[in-house]
Protein backbone atom coordinates (compact mmCIF):
# COMPACT_ATOMS: atom_id res chain seq x y z
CA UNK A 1 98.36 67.28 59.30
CA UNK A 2 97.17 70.34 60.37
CA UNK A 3 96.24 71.58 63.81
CA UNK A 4 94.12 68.89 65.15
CA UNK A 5 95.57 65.65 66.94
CA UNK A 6 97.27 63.29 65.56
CA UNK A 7 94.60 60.43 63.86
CA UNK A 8 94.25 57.62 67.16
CA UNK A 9 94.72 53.79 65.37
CA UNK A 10 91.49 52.01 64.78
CA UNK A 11 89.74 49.59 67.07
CA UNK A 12 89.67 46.36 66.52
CA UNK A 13 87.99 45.34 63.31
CA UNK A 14 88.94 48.66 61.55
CA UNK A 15 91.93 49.09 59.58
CA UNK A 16 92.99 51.50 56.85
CA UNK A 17 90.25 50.91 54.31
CA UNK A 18 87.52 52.08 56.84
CA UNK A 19 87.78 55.21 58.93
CA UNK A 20 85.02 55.18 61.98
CA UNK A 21 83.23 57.82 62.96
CA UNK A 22 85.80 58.69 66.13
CA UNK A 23 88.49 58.75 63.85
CA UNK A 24 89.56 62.63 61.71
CA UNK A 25 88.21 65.61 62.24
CA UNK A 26 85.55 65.87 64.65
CA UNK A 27 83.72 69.52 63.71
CA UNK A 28 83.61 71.22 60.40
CA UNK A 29 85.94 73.48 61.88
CA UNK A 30 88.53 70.76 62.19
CA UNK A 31 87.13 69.41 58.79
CA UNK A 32 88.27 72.90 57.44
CA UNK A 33 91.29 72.97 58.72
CA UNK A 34 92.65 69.50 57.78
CA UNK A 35 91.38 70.50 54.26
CA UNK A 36 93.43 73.61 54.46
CA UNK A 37 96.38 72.22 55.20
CA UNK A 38 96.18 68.97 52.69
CA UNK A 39 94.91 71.42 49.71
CA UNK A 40 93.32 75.11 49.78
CA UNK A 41 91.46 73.76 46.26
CA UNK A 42 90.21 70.98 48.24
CA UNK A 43 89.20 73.16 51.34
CA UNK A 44 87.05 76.02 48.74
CA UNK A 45 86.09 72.84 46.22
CA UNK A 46 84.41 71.07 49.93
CA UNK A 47 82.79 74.84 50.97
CA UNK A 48 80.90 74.76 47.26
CA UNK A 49 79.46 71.13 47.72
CA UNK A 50 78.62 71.67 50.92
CA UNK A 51 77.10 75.22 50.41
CA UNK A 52 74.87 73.11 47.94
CA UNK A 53 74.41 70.36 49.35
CA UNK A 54 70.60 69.80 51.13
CA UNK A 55 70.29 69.51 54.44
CA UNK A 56 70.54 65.49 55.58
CA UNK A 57 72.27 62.91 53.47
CA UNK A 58 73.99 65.17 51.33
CA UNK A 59 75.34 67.57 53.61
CA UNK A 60 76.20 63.90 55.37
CA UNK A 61 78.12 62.31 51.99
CA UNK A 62 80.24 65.82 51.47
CA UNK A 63 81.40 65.71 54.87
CA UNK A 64 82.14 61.96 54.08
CA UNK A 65 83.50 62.41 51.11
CA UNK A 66 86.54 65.33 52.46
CA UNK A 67 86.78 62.84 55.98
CA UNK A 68 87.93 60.30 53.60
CA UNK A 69 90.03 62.80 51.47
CA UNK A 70 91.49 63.84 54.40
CA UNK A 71 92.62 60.33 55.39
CA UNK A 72 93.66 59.20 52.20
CA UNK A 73 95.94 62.21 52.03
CA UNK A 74 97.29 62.36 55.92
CA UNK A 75 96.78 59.03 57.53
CA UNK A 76 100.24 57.07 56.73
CA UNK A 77 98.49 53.34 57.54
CA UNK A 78 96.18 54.70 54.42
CA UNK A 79 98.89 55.28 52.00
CA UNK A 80 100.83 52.16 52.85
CA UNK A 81 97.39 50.47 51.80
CA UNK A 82 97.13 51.91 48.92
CA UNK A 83 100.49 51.65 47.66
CA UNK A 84 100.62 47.66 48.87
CA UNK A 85 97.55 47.28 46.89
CA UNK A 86 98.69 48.93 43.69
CA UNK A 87 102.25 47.19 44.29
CA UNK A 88 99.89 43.56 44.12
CA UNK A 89 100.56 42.76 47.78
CA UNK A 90 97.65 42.72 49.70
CA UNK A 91 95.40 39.55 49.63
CA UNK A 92 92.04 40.51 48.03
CA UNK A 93 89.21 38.69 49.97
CA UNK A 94 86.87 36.17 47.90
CA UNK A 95 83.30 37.63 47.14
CA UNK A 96 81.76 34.70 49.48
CA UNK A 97 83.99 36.23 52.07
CA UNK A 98 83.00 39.54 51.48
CA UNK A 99 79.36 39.04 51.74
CA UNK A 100 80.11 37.32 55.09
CA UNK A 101 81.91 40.34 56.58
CA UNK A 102 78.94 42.71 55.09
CA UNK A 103 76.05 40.29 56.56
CA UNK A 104 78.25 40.73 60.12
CA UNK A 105 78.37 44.41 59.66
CA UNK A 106 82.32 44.14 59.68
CA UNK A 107 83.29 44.34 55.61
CA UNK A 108 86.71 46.63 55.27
């Protein structure tokens, strides 16, 4: 997992299919190293988008993009997801429900 602490659980109302902002690496610097130690490729792949990226919302949705990367790859809750959703056991929420959570700011 590199050298940063270990990932804290989520609050209440998070879970693995939504990592808050408290949650991963906290600097680039952390960012970095996380990347580093998942995949070099990632780490030099993340440098080039972000080295291209414009200053705001896309410097914002690399640094996104390799927090999520970063938790798919070392947060174990995250895998378990993933694998109980590709295995077909994790109930999928209705569309109705799903606009409900988004409209209360909560959706996973």
């Amino acid at each position: 997992m590199g050298t940063s602490p270990p990932h804290e659980p989520g609050s209440a109302g998070t879970g693995p299919y939504r990592i808050t902002a408290d949650q991963g690496p906290q600097t680039l610097g952390e960012l970095r190293a996380e990347l580093a130690a998942v995949d070099p490729v990632e780490l030099a792949a993340f440098d080039a988008r972000l080295g291209a990226a414009r200053f705001g919302r896309e410097q914002e949705a690399v640094i996104t993009e390799a927090r999520h990367l970063v938790a798919l790859r070392t947060r174990p809750e995250v895998r378990e997801a993933i694998r109980a959703s590709l295995a077909g056991r994790t109930e999928l929420m209705t569309v109705e429900d799903l606009f409900a959570e988004l409209d209360k700011g909560t959706a996973p």
